[in-house]
PDB file of N, CA and C in Angstrom:
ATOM      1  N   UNK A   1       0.833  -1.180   0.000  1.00  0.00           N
ATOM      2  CA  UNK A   1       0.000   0.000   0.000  1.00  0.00           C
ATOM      3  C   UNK A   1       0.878   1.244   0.000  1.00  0.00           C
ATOM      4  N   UNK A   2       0.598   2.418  -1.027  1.00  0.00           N
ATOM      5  CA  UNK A   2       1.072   3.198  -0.978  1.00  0.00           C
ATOM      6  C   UNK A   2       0.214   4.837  -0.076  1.00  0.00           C
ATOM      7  N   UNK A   3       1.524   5.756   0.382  1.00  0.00           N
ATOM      8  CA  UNK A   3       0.435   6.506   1.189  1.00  0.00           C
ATOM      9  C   UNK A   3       0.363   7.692  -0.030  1.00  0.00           C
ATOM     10  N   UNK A   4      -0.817   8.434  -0.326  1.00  0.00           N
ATOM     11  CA  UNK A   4      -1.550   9.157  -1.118  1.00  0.00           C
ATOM     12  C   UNK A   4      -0.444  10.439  -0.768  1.00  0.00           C
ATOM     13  N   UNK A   5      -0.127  11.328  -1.544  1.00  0.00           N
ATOM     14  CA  UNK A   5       0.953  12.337  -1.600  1.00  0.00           C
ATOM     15  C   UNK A   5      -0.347  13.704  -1.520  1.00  0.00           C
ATOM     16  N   UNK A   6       0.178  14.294   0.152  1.00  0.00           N
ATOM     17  CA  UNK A   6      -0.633  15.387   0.076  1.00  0.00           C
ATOM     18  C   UNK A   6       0.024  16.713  -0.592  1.00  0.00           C
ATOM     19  N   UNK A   7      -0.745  17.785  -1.130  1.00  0.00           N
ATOM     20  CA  UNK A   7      -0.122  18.479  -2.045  1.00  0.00           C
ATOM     21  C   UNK A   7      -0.594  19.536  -1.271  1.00  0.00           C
ATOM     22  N   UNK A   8      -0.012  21.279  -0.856  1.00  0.00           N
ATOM     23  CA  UNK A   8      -0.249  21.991  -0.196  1.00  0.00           C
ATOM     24  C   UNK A   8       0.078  23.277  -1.178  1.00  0.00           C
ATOM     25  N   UNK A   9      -0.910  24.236  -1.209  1.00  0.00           N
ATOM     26  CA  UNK A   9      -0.817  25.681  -2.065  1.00  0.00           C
ATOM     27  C   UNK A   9       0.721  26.323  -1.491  1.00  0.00           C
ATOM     28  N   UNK A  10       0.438  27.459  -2.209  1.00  0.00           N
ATOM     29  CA  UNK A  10       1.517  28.355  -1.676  1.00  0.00           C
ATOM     30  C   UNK A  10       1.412  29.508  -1.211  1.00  0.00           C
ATOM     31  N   UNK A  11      -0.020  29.711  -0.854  1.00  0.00           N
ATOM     32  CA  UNK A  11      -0.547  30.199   0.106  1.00  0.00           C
ATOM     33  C   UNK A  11      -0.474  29.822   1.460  1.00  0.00           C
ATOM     34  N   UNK A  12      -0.724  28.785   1.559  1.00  0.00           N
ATOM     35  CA  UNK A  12      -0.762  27.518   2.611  1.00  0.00           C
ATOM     36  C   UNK A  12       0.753  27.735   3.082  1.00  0.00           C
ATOM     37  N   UNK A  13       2.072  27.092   2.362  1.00  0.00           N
ATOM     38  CA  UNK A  13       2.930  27.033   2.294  1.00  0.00           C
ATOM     39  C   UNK A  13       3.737  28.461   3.513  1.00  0.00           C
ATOM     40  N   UNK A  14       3.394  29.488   2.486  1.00  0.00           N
ATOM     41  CA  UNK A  14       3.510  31.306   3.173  1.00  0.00           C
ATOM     42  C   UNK A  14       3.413  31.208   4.565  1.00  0.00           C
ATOM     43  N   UNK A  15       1.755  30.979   4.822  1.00  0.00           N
ATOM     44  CA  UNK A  15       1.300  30.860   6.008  1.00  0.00           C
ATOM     45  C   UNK A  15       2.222  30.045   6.865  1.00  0.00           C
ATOM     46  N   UNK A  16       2.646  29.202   6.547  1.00  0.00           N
ATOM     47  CA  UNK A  16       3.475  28.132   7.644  1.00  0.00           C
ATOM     48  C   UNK A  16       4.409  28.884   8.364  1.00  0.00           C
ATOM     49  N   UNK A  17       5.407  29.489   6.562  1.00  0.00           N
ATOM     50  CA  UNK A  17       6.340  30.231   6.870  1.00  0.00           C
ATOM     51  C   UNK A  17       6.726  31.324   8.091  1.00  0.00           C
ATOM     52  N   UNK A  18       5.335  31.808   8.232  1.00  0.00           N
ATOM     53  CA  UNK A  18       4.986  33.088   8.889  1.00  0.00           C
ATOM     54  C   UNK A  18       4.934  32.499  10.276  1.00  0.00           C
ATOM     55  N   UNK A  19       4.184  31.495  10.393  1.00  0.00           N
ATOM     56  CA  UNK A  19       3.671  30.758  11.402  1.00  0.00           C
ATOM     57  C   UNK A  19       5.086  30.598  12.016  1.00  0.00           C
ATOM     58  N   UNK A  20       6.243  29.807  11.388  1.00  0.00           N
ATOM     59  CA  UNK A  20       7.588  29.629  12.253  1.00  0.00           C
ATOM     60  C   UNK A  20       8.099  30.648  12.545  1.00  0.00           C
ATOM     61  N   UNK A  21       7.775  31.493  11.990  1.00  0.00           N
ATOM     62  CA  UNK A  21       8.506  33.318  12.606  1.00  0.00           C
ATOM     63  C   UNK A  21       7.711  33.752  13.561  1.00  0.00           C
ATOM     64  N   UNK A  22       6.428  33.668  13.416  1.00  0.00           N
ATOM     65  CA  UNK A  22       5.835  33.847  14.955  1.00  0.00           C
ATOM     66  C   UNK A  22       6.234  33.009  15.956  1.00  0.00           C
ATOM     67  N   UNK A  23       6.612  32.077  15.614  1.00  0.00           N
ATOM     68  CA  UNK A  23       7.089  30.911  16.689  1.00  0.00           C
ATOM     69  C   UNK A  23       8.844  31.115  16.990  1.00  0.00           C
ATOM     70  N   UNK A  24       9.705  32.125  16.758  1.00  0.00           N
ATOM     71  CA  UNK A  24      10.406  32.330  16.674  1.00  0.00           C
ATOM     72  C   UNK A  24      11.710  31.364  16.225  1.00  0.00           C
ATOM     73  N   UNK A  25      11.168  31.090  15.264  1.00  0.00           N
ATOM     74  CA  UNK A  25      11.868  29.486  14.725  1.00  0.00           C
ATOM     75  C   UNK A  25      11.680  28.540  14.532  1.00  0.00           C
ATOM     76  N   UNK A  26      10.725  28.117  15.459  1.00  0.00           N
ATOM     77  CA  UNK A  26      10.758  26.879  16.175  1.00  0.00           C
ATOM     78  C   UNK A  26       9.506  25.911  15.175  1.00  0.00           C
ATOM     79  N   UNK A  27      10.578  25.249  14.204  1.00  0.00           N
ATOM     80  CA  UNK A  27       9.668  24.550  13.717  1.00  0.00           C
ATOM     81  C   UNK A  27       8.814  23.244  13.708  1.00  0.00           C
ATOM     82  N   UNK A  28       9.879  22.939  14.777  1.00  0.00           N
ATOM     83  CA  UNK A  28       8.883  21.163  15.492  1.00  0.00           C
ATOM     84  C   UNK A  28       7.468  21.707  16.245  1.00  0.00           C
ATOM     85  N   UNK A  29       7.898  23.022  16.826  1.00  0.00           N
ATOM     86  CA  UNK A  29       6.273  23.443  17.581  1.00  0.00           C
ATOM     87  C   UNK A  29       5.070  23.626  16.392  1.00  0.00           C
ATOM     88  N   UNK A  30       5.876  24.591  15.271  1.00  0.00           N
ATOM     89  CA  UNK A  30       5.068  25.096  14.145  1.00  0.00           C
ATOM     90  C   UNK A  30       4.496  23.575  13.364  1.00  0.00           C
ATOM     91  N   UNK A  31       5.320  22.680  13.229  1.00  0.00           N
ATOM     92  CA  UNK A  31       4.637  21.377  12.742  1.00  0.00           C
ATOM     93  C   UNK A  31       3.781  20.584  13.492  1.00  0.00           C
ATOM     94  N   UNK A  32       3.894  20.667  14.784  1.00  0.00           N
ATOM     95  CA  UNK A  32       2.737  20.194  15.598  1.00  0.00           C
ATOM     96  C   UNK A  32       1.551  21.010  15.400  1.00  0.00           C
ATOM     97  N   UNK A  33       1.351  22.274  15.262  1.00  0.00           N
ATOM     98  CA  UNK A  33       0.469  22.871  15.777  1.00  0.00           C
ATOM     99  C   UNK A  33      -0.595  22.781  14.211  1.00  0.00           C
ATOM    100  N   UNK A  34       0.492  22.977  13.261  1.00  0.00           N
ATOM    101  CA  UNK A  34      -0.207  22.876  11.703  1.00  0.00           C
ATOM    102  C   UNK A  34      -0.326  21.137  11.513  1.00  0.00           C
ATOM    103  N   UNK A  35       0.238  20.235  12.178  1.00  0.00           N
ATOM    104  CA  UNK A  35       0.137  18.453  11.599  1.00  0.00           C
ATOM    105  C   UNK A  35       0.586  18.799  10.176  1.00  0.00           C
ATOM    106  N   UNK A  36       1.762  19.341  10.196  1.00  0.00           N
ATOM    107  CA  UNK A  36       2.545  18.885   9.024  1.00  0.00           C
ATOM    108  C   UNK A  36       3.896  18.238   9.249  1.00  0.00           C
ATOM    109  N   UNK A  37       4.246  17.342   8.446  1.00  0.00           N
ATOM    110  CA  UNK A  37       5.695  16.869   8.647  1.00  0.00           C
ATOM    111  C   UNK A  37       6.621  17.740   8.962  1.00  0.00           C
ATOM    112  N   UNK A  38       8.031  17.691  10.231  1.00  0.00           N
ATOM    113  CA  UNK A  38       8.878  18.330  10.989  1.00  0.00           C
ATOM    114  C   UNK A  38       9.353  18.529   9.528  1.00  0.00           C
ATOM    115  N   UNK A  39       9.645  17.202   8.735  1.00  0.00           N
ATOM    116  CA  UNK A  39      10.944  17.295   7.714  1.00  0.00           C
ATOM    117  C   UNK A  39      10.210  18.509   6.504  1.00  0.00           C
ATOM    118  N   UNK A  40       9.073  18.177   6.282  1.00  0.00           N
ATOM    119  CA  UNK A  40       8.597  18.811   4.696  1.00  0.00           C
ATOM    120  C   UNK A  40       8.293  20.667   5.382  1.00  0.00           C
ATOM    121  N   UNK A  41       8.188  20.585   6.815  1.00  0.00           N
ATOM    122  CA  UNK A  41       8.073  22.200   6.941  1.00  0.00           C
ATOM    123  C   UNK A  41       9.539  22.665   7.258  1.00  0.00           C
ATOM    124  N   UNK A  42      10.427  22.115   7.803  1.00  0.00           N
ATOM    125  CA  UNK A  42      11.874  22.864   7.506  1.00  0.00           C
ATOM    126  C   UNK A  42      12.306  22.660   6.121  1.00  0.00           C
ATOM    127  N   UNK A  43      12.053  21.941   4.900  1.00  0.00           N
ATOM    128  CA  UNK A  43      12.541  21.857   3.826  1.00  0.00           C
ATOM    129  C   UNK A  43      11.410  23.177   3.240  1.00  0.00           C
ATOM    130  N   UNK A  44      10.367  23.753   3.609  1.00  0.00           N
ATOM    131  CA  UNK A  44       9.941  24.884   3.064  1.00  0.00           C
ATOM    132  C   UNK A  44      10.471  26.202   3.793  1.00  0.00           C
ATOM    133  N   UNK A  45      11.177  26.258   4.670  1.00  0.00           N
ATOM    134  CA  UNK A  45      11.412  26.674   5.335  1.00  0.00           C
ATOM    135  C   UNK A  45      12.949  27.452   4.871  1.00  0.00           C
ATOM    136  N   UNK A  46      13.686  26.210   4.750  1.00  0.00           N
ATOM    137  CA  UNK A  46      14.738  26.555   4.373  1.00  0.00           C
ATOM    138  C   UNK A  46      14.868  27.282   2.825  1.00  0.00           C
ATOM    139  N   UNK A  47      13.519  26.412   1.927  1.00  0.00           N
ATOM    140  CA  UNK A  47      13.762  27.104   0.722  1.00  0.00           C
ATOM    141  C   UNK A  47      13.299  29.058   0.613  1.00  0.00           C
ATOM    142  N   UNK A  48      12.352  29.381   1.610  1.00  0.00           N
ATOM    143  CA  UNK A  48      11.991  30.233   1.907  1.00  0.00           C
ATOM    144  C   UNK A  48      13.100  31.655   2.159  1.00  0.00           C
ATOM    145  N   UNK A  49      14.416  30.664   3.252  1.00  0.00           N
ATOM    146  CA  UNK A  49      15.079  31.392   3.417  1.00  0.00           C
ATOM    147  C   UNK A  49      16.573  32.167   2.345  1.00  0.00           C
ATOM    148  N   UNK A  50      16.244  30.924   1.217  1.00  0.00           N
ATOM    149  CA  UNK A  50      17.099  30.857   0.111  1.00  0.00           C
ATOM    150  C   UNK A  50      16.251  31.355  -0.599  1.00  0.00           C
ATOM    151  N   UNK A  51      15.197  31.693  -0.913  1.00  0.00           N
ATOM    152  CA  UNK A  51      14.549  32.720  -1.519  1.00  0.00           C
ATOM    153  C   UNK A  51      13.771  32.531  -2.432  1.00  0.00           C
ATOM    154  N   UNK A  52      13.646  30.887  -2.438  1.00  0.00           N
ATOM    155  CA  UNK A  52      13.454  29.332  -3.631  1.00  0.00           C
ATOM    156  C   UNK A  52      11.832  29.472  -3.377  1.00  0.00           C
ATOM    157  N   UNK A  53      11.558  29.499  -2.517  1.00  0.00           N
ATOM    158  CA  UNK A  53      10.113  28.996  -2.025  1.00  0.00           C
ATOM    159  C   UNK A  53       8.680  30.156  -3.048  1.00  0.00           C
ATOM    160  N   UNK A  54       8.029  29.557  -3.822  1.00  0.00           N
ATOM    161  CA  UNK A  54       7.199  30.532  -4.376  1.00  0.00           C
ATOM    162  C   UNK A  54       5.797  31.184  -3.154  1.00  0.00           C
ATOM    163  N   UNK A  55       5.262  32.234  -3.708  1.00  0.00           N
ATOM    164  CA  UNK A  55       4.482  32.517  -2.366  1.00  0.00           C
ATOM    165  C   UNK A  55       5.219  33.634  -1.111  1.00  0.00           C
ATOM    166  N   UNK A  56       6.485  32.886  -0.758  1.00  0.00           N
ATOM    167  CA  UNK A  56       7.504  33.775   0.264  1.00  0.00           C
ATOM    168  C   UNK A  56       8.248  35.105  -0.087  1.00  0.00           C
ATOM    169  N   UNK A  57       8.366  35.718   0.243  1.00  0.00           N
ATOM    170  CA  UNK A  57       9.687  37.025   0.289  1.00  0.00           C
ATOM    171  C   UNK A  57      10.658  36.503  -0.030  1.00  0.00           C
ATOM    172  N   UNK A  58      10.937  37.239  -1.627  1.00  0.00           N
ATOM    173  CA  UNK A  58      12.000  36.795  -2.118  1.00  0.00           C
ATOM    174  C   UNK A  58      13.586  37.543  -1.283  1.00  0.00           C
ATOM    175  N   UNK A  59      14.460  36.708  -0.923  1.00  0.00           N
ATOM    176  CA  UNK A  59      15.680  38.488  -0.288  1.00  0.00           C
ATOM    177  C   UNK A  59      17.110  37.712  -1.368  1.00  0.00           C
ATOM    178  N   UNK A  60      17.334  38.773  -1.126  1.00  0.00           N
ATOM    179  CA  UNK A  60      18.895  39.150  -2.620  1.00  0.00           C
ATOM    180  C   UNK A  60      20.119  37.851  -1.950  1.00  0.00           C
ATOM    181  N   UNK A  61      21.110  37.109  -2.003  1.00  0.00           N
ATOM    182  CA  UNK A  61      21.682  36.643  -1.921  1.00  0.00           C
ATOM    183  C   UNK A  61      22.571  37.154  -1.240  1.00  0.00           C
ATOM    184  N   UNK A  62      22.893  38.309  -0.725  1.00  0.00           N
ATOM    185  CA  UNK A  62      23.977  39.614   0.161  1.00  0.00           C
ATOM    186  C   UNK A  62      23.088  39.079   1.235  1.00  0.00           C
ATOM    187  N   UNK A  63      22.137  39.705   1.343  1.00  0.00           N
ATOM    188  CA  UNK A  63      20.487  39.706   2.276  1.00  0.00           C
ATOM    189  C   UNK A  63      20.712  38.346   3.090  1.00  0.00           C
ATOM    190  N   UNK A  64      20.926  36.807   2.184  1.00  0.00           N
ATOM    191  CA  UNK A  64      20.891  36.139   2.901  1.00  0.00           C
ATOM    192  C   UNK A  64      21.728  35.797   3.594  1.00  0.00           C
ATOM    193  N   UNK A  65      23.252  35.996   3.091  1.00  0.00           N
ATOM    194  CA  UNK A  65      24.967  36.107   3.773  1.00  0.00           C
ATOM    195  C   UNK A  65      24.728  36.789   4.804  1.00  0.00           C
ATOM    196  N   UNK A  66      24.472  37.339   4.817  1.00  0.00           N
ATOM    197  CA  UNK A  66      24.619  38.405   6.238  1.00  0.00           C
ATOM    198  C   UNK A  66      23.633  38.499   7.400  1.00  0.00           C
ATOM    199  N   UNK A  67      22.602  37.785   6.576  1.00  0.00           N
ATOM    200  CA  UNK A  67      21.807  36.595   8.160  1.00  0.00           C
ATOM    201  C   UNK A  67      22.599  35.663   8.844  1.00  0.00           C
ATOM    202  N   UNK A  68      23.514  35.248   7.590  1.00  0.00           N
ATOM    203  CA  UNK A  68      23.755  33.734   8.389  1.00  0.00           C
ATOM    204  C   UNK A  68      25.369  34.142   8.905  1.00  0.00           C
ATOM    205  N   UNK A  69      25.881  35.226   8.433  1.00  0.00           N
ATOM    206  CA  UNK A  69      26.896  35.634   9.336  1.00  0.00           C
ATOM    207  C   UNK A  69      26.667  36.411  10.599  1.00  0.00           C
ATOM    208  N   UNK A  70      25.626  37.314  10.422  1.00  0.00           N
ATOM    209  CA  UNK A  70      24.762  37.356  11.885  1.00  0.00           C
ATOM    210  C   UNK A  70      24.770  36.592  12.988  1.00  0.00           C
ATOM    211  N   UNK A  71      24.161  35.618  12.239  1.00  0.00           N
ATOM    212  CA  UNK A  71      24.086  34.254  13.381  1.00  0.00           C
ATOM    213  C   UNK A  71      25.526  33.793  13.589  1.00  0.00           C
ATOM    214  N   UNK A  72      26.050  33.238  12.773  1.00  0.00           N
ATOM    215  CA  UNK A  72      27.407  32.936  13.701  1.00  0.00           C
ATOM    216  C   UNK A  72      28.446  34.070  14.216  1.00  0.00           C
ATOM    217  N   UNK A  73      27.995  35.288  14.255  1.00  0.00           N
ATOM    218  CA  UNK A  73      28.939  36.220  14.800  1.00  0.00           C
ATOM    219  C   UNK A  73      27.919  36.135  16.674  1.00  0.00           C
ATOM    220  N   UNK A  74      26.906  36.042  16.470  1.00  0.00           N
ATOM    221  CA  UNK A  74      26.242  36.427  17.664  1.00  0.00           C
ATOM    222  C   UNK A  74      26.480  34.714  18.551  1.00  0.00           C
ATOM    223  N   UNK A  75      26.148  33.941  17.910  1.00  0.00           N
ATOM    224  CA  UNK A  75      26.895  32.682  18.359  1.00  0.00           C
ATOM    225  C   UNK A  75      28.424  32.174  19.136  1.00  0.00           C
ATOM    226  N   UNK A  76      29.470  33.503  18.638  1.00  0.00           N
ATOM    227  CA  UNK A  76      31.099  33.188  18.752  1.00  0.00           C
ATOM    228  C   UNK A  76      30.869  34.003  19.911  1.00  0.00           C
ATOM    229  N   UNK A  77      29.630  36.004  20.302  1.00  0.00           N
ATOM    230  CA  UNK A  77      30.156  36.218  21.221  1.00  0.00           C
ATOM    231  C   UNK A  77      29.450  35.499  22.327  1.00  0.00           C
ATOM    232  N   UNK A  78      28.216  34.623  22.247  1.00  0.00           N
ATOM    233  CA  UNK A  78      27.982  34.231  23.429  1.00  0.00           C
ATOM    234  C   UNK A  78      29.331  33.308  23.704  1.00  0.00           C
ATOM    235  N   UNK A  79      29.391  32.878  22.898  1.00  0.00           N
ATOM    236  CA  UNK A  79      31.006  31.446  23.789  1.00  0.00           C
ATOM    237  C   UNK A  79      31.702  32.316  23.655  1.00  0.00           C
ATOM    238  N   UNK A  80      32.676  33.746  23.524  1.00  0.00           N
ATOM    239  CA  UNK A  80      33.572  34.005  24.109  1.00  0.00           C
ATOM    240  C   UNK A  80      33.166  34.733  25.870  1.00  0.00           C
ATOM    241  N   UNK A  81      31.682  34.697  25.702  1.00  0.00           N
ATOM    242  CA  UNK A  81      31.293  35.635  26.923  1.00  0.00           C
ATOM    243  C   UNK A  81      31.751  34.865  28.057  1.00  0.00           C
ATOM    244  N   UNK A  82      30.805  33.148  27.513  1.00  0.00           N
ATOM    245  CA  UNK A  82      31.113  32.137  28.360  1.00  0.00           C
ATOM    246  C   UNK A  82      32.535  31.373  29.072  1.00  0.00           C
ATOM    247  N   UNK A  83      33.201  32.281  28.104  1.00  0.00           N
ATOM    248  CA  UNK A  83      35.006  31.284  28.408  1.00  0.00           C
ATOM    249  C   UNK A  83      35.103  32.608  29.056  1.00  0.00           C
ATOM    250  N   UNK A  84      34.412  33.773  29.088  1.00  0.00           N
ATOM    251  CA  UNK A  84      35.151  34.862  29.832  1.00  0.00           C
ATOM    252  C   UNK A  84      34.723  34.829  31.179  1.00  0.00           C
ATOM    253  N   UNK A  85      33.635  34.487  31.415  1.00  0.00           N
ATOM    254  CA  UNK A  85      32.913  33.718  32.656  1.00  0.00           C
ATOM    255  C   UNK A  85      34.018  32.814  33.881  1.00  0.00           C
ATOM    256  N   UNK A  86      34.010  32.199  32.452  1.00  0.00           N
ATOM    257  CA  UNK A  86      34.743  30.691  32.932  1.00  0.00           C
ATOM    258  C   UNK A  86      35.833  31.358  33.425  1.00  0.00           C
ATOM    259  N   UNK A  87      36.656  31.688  32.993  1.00  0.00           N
ATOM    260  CA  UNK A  87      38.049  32.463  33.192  1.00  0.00           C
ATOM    261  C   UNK A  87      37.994  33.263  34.771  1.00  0.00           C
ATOM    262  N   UNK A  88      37.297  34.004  34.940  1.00  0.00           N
ATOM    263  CA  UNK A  88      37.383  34.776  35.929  1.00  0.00           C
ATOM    264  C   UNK A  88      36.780  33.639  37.476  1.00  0.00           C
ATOM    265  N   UNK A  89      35.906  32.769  36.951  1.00  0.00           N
ATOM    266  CA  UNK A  89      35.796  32.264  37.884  1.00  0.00           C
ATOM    267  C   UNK A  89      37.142  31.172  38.323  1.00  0.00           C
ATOM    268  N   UNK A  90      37.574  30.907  37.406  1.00  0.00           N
ATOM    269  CA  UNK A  90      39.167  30.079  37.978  1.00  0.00           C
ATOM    270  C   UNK A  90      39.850  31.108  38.733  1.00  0.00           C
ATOM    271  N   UNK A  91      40.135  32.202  37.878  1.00  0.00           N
ATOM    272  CA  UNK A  91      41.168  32.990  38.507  1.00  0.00           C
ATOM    273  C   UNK A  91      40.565  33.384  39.756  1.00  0.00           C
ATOM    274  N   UNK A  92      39.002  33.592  40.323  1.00  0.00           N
ATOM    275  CA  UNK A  92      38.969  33.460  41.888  1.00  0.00           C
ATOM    276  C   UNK A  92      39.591  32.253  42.224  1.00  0.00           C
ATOM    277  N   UNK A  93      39.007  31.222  42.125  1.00  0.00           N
ATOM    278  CA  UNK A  93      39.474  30.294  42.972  1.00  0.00           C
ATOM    279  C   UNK A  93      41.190  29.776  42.881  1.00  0.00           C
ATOM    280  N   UNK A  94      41.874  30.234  41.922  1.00  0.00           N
ATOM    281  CA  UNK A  94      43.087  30.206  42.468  1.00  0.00           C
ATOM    282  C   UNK A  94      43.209  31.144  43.266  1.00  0.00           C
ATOM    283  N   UNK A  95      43.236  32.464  42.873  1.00  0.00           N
ATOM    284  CA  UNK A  95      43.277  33.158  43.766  1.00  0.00           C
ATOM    285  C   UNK A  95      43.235  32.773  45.676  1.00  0.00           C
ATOM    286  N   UNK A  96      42.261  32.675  45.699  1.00  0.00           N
ATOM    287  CA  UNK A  96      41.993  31.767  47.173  1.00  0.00           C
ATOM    288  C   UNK A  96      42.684  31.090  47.642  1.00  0.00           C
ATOM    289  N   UNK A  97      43.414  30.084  46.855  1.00  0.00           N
ATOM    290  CA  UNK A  97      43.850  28.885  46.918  1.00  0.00           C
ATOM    291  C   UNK A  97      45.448  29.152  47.204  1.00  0.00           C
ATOM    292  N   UNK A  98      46.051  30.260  46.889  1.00  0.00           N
ATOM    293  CA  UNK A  98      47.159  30.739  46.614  1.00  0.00           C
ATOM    294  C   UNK A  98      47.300  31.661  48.117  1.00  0.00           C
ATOM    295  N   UNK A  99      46.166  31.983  48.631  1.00  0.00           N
ATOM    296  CA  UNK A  99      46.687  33.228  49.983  1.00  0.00           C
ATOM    297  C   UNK A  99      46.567  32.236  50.974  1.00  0.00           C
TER     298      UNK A  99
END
């Protein structure tokens, strides 16, 4: 038995889109809440963000570089914040350890 291939507008599609940005990402919540597949709404998702997806906001290829260097610049300073954390809390406890 084969399972019947559901087919979804791109209207429909949009809406999802929107739906994971209200959800601030989060697309396992956004697929529960719509009962669509985790996999087939991040694969619209992603095409969305590549600019592929019909229906969605198309953005320029600069547009999308500089999201995703965004993200890993804001990513490097939380872990340097965290090793800076880390750092000061050793240097108390040597500190201590040393008088």
């Amino acid at each position: 038995m084969s399972k019947k291939q559901k087919f979804y507008t791109a209207e429909f599609k949009a809406k999802a889109i929107k739906a994971i940005e209200e959800n601030k990402g989060n697309v396992s919540e956004t697929s529960r809440q719509l009962g669509i597949s985790m996999q087939t709404l991040s694969n619209w998702y992603n095409k969305a963000k590549s600019g592929t997806l019909v229906g969605t906001q198309q953005y320029s290829a600069d547009l999308v570089a500089l999201i995703e260097e965004n993200k890993k610049l804001k990513q490097q300073l939380k872990n340097a914040g965290m090793g800076k954390e880390f750092l000061k809390k050793a240097a108390a406890y040597f500190a201590k350890e040393n008088q």
